[in-house]
N, C-alpha and C. Protein backbone atom coordinates (compact mmCIF):
# COMPACT_ATOMS: atom_id res chain seq x y z
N UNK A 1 -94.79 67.44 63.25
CA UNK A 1 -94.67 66.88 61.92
C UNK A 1 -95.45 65.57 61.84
N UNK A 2 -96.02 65.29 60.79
CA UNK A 2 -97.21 64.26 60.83
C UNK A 2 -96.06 63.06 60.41
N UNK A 3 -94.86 63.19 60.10
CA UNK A 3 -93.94 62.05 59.55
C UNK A 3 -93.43 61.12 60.60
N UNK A 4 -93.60 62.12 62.00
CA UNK A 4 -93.19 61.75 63.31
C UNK A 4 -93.84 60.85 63.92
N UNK A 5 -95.66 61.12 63.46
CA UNK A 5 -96.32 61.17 64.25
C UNK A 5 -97.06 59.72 63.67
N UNK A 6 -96.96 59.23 62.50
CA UNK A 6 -97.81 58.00 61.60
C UNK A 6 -96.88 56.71 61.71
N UNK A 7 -97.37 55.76 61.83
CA UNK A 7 -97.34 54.58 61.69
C UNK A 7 -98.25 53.95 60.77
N UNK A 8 -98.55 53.87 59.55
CA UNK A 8 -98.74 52.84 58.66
C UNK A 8 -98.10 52.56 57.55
N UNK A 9 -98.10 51.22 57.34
CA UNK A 9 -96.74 51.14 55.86
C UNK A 9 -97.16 50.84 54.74
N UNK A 10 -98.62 51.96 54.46
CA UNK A 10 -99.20 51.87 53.50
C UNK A 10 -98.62 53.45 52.86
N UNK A 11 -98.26 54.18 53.76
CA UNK A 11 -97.27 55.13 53.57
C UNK A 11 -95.77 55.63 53.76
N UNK A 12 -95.36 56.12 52.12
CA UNK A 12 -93.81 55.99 52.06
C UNK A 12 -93.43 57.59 52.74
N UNK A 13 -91.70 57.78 53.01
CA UNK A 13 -91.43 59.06 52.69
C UNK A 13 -91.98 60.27 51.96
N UNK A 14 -92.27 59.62 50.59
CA UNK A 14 -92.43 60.58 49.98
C UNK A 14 -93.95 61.52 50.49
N UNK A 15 -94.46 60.16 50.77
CA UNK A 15 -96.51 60.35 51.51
C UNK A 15 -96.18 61.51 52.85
N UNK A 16 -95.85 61.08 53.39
CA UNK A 16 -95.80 61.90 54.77
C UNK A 16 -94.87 62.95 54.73
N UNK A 17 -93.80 63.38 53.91
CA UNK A 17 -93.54 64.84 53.51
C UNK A 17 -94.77 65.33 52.52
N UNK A 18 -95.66 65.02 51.76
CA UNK A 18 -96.60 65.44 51.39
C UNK A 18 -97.48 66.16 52.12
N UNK A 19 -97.78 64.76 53.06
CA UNK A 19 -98.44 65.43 54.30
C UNK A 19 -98.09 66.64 55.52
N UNK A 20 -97.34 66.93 55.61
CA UNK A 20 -96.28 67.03 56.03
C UNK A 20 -96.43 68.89 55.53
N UNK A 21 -96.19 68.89 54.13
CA UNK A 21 -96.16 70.00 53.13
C UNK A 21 -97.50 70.75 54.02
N UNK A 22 -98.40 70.12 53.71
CA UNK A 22 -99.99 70.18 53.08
C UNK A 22 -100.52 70.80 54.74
N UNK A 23 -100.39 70.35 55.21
CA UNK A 23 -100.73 70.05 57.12
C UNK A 23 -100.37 71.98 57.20
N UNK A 24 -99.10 72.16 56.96
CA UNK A 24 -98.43 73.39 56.98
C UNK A 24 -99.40 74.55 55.92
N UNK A 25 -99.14 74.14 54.64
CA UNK A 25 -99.65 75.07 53.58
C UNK A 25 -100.72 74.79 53.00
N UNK A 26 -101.74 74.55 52.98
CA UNK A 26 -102.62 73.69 52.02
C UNK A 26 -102.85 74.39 51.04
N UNK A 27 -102.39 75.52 50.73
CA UNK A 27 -102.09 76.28 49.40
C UNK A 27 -101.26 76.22 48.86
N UNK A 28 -100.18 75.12 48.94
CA UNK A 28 -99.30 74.90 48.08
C UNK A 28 -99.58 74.18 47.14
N UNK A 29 -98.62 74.96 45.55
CA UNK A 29 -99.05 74.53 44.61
C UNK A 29 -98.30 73.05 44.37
N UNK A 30 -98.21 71.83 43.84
CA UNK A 30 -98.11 70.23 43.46
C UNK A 30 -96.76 71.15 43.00
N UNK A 31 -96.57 72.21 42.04
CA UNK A 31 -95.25 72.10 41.53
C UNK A 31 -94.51 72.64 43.05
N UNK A 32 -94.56 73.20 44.20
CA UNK A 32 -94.30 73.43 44.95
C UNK A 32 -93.78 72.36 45.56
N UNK A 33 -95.20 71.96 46.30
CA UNK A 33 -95.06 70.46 47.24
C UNK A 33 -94.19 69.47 46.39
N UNK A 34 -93.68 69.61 45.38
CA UNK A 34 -93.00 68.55 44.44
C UNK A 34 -91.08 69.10 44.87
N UNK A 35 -91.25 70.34 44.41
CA UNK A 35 -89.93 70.67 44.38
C UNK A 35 -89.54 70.57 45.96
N UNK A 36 -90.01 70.55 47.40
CA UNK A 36 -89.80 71.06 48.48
C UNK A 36 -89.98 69.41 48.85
N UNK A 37 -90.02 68.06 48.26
CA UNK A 37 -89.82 66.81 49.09
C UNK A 37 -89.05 65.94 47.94
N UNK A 38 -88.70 66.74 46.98
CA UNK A 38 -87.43 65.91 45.80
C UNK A 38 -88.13 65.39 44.81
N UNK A 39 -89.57 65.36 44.76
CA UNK A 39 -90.08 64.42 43.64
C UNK A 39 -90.93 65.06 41.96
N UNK A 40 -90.47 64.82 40.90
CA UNK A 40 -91.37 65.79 40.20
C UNK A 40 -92.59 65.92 40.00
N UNK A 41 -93.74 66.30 39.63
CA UNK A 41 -94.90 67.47 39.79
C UNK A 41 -95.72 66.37 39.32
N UNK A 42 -95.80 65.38 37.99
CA UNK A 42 -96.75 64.26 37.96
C UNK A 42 -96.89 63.22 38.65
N UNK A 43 -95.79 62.73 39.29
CA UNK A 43 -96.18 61.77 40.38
C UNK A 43 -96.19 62.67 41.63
N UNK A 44 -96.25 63.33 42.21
CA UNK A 44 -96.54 63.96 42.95
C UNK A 44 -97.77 64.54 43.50
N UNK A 45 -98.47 64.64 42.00
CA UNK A 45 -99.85 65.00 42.31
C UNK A 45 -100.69 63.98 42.11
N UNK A 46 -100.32 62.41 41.74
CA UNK A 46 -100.79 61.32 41.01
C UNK A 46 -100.82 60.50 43.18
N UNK A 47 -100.09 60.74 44.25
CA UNK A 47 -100.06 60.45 45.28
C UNK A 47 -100.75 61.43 45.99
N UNK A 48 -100.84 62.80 45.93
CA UNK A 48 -101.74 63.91 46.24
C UNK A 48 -103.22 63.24 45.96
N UNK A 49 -103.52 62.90 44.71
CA UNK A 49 -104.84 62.47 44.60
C UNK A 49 -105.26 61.27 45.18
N UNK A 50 -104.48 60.28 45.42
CA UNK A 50 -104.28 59.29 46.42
C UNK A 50 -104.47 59.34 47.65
N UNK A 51 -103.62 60.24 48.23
CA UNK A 51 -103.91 60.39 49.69
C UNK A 51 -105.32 61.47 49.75
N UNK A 52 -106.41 61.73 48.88
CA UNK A 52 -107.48 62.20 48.98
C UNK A 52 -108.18 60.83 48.81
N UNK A 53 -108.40 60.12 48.09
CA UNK A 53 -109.25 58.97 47.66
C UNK A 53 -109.18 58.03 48.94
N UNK A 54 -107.43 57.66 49.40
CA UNK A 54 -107.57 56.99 50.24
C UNK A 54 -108.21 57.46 52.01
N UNK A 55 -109.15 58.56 51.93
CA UNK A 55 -109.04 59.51 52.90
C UNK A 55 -107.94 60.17 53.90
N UNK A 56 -106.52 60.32 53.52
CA UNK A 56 -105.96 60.56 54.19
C UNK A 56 -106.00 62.22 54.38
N UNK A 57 -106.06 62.53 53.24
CA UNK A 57 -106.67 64.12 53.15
C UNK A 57 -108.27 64.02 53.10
N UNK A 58 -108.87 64.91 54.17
CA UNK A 58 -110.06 65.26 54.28
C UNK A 58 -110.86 66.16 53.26
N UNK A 59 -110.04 67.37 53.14
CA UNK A 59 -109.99 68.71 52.85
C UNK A 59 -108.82 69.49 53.18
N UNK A 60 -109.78 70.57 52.71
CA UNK A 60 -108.69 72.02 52.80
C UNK A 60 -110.01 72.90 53.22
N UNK A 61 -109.08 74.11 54.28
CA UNK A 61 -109.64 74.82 54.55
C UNK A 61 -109.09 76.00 54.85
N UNK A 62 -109.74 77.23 55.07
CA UNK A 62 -109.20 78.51 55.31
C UNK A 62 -109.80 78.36 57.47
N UNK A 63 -108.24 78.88 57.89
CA UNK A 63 -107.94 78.65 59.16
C UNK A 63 -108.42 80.26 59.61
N UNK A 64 -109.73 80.65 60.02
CA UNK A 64 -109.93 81.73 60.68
C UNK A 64 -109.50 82.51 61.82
N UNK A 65 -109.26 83.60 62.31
CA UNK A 65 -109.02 83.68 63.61
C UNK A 65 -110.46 84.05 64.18
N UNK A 66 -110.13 83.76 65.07
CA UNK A 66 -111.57 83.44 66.22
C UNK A 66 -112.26 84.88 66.62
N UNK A 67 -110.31 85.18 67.30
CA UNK A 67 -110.76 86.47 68.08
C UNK A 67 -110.75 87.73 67.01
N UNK A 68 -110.42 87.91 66.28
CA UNK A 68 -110.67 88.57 65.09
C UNK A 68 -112.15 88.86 64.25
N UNK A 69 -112.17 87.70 64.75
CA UNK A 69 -113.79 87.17 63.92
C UNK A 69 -114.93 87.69 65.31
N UNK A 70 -114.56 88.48 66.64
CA UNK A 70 -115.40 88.70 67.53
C UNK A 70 -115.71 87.29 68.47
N UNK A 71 -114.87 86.54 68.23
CA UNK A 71 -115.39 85.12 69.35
C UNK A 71 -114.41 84.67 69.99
N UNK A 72 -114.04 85.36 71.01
CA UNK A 72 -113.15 84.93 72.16
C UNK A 72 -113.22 84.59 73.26
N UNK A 73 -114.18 84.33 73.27
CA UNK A 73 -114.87 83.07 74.65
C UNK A 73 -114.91 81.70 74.26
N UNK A 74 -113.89 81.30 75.19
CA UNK A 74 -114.10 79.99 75.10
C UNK A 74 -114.26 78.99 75.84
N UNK A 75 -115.10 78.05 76.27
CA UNK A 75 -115.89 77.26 78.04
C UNK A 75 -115.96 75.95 77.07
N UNK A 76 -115.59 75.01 78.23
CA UNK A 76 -115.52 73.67 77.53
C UNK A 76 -117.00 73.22 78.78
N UNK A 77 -117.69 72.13 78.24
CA UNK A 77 -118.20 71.98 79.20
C UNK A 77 -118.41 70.62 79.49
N UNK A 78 -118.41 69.94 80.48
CA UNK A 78 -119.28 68.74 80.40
C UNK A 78 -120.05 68.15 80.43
N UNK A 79 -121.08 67.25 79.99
CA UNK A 79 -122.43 66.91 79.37
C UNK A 79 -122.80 65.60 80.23
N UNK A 80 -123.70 65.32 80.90
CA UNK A 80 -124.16 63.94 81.23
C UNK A 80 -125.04 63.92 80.59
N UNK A 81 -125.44 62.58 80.18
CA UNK A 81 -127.33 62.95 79.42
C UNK A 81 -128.08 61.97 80.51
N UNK A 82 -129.41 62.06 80.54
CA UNK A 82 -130.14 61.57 81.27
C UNK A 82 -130.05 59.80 81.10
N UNK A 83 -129.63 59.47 79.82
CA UNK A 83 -129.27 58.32 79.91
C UNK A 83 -128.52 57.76 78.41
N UNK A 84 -128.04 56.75 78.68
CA UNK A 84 -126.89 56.37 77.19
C UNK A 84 -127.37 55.55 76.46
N UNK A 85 -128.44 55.06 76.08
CA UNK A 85 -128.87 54.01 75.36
C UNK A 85 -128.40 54.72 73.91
N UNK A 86 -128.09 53.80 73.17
CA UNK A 86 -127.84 54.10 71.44
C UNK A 86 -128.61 55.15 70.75
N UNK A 87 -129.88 54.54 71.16
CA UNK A 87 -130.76 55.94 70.52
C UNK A 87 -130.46 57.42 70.70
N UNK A 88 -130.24 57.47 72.35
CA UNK A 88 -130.54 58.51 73.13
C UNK A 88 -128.81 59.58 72.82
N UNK A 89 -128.10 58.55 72.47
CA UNK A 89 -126.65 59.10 72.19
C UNK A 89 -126.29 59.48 70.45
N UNK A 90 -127.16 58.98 69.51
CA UNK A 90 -127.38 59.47 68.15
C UNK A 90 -128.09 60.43 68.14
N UNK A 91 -129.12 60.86 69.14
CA UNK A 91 -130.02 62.23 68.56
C UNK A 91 -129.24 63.05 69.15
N UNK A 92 -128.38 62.47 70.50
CA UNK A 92 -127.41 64.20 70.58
C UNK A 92 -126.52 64.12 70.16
N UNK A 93 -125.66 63.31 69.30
CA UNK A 93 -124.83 63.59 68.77
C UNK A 93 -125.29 64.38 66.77
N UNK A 94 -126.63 64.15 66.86
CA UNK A 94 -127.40 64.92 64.98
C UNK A 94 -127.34 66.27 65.72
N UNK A 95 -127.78 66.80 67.09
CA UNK A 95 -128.59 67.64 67.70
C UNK A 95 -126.91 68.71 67.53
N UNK A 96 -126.06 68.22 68.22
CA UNK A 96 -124.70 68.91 68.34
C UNK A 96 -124.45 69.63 66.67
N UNK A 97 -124.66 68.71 65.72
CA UNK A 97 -124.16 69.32 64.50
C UNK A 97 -124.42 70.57 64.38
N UNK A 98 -125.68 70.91 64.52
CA UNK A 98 -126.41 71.87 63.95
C UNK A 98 -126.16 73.41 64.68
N UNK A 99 -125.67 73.42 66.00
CA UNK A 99 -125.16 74.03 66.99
C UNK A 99 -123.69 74.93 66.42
N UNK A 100 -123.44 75.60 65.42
CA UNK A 100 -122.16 76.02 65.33
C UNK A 100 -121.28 76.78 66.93
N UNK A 101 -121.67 77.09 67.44
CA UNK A 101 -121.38 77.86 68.87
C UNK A 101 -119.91 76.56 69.47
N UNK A 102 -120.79 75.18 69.08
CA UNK A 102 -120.09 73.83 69.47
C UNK A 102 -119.07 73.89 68.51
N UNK A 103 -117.41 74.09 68.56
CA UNK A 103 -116.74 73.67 67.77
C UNK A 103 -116.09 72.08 67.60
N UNK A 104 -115.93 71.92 68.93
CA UNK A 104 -116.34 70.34 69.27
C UNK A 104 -116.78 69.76 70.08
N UNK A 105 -116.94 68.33 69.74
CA UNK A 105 -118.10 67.21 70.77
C UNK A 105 -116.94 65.86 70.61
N UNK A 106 -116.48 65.33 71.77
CA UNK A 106 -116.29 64.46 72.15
C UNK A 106 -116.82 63.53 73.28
N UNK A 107 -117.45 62.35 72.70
CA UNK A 107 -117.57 60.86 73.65
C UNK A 107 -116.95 61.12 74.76
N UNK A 108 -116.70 60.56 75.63
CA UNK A 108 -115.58 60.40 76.94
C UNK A 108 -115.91 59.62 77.65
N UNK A 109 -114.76 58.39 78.32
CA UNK A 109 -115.57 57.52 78.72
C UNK A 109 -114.54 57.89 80.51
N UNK A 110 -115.54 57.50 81.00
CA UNK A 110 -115.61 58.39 82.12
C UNK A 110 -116.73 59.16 83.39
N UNK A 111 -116.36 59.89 83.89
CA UNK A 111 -117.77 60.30 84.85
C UNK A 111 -118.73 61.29 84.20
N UNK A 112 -118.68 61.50 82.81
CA UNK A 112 -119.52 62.31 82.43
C UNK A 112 -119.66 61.79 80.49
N UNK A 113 -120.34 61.92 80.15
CA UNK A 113 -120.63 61.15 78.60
C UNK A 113 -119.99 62.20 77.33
N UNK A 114 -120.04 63.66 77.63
CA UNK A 114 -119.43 64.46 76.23
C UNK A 114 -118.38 65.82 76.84
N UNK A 115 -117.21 65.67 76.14
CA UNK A 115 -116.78 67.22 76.24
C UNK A 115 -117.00 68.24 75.53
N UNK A 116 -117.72 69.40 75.26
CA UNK A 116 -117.77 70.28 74.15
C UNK A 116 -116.80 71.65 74.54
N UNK A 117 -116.39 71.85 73.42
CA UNK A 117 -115.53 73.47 73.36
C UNK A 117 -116.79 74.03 72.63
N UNK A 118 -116.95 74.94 73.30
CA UNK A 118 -117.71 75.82 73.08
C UNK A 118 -117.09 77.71 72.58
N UNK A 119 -117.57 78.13 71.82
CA UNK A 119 -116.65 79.53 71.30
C UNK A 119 -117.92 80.25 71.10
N UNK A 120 -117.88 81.53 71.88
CA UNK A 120 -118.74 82.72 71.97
C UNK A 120 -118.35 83.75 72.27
N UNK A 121 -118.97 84.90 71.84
CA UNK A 121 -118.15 86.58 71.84
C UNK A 121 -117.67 86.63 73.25
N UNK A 122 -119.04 86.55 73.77
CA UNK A 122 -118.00 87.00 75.41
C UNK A 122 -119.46 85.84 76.03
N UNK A 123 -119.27 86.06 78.20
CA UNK A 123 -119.90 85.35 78.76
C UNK A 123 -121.53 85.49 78.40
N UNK A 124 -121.82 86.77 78.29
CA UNK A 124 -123.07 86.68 78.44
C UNK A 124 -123.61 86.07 76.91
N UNK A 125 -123.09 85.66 75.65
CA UNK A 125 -123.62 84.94 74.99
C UNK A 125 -123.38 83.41 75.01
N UNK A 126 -122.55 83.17 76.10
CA UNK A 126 -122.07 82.15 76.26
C UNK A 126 -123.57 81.47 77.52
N UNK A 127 -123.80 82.34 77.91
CA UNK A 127 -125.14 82.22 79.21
C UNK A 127 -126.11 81.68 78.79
N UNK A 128 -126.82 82.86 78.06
CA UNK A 128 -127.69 82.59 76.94
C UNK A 128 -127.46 81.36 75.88
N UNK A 129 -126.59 81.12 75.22
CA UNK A 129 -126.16 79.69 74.57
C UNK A 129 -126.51 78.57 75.97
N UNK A 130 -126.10 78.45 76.60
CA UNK A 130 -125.92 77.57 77.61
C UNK A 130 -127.54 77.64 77.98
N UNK A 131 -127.99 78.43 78.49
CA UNK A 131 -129.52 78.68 79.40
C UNK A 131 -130.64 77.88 77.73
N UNK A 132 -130.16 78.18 76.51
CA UNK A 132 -131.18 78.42 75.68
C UNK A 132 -131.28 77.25 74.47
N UNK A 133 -129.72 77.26 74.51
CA UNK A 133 -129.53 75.57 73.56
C UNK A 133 -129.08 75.07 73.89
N UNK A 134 -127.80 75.01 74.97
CA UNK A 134 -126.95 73.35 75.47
C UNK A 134 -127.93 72.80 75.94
N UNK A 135 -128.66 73.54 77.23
CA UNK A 135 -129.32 72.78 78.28
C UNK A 135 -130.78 72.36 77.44
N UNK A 136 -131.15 72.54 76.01
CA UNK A 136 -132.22 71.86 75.76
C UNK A 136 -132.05 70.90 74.62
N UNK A 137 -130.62 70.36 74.00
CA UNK A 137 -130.33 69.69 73.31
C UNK A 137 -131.31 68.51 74.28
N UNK A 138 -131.09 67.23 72.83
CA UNK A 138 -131.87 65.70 73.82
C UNK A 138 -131.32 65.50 74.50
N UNK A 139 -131.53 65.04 76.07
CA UNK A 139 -131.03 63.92 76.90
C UNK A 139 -130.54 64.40 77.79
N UNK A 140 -130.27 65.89 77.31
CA UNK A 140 -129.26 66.72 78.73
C UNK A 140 -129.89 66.50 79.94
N UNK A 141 -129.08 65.87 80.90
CA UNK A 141 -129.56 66.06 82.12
C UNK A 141 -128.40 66.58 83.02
N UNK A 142 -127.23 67.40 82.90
CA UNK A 142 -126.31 67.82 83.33
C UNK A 142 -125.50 68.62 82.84
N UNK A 143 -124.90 69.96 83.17
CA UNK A 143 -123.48 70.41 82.24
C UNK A 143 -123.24 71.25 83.14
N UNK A 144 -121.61 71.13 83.25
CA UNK A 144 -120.27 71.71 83.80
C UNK A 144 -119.89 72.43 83.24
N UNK A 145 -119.52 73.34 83.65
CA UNK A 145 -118.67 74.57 82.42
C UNK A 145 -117.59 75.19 83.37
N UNK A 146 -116.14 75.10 82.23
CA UNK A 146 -114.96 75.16 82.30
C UNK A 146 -114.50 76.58 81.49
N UNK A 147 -114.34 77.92 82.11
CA UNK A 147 -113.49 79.04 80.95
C UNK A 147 -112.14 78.86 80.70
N UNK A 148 -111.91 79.25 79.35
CA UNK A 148 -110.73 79.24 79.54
C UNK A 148 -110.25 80.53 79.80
N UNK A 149 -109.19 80.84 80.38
CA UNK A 149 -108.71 82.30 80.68
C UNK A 149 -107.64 82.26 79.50
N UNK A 150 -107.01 81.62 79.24
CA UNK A 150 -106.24 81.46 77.87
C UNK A 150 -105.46 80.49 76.77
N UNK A 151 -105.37 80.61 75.58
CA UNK A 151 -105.44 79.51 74.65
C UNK A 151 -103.85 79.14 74.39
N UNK A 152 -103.21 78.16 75.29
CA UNK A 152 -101.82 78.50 75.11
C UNK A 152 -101.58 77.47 73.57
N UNK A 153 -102.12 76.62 73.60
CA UNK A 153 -101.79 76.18 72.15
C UNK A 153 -103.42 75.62 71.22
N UNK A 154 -103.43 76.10 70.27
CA UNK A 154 -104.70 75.12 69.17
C UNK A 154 -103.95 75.13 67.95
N UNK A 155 -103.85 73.63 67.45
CA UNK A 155 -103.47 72.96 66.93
C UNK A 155 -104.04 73.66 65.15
N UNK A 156 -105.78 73.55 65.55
CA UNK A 156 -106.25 74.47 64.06
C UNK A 156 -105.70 75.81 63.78
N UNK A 157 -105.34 76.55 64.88
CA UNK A 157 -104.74 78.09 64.62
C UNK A 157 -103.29 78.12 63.93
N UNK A 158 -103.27 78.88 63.35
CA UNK A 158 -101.45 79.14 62.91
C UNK A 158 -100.75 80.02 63.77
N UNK A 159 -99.66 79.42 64.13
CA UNK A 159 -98.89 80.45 64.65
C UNK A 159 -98.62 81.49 64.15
C-alpha cells in the first residue's frame, strides 16, 4: 500500500487512499475512487488532477503479460563502460532508450556502472541481442549476464 509506504505532509489521507485506489485500478472511475475512500466525486477528482500536476501520478497504463506476449526470458546484466566521464554516461544512458529489449537501466554505484533487465523470447534472442546491441551500445567495455530461472515477484505484473 503506497499509504504505508510515503512520507510527505504535502499529502493527506484522503491523497494516499487515492493513490492507493489508482496504484491497484487505474481504471477506476473518480465516482468509484470517491465512493471507496469516503469523499464525494468533485473534490475527489479536483485532488486526482492534483496529484497529476503535482507529478505524483505519472500515467496510466495497460499492464501486459510478458509471457503471453511470447517474452519470457529474462537476464539482468551488468554493464561497465570503458569509462564514466559525464559525457560518456549521457550517450548510454539516450543509447538505452531506444533499445526496447531493455526494460530497465539502473546507475549503481558499485563494482560495475549499470544494471539492465533485459526481456527476450527465449536465449537465443537474448544472444543475438547481447552479441548485436548490448555489446555495441557507447562505452561498453564489459557485461555480465544473470538468467532468471524464475519471477517470484514484479511489482508491474498483477497478481
Amino acid at each position: 500500500m503506497i499509504s504505508q509506504r510515503v512520507d510527505d505532509s504535502s499529502l493527506d489521507g484522503f491523497d494516499l487512499r487515492i493513490l492507493d485506489v489508482l496504484s491497484q485500478d487505474a481504471r477506476a472511475s473518480v465516482t468509484d475512487i470517491a465512493a471507496r475512500i469516503g469523499l464525494s466525486k468533485t473534490p475527489c477528482h479536483a485532488r486526482i488532477r492534483r496529484l497529476e500536476r503535482d507529478g505524483y501520478i505519472l500515467g496510466y497504463r495497460a499492464v501486459l503479460d510478458p509471457i503471453r506476449l511470447g517474452l519470457e526470458h529474462v537476464a539482468f546484466v551488468e554493464v561497465k563502460l570503458e569509462r564514466t566521464t559525464e559525457a560518456a554516461l549521457r550517450t548510454f544512458n539516450q543509447a538505452v532508450q531506444g533499445k526496447p529489449e531493455i526494460e530497465e537501466c539502473h546507475m549503481i554505484a558499485g563494482g560495475f556502472d549499470y544494471l539492465l533487465k533485459i526481456r527476450t523470447a527465449n536465449i537465443t534472442d537474448y544472444r543475438t541481442f547481447l552479441g548485436e546491441e548490448l555489446s555495441n551500445l557507447p562505452h561498453v567495455a564489459q557485461t555480465s549476464t544473470y538468467v532468471a530461472m524464475e519471477s517470484v515477484k514484479e511489482t508491474a505484473l498483477l497478481d
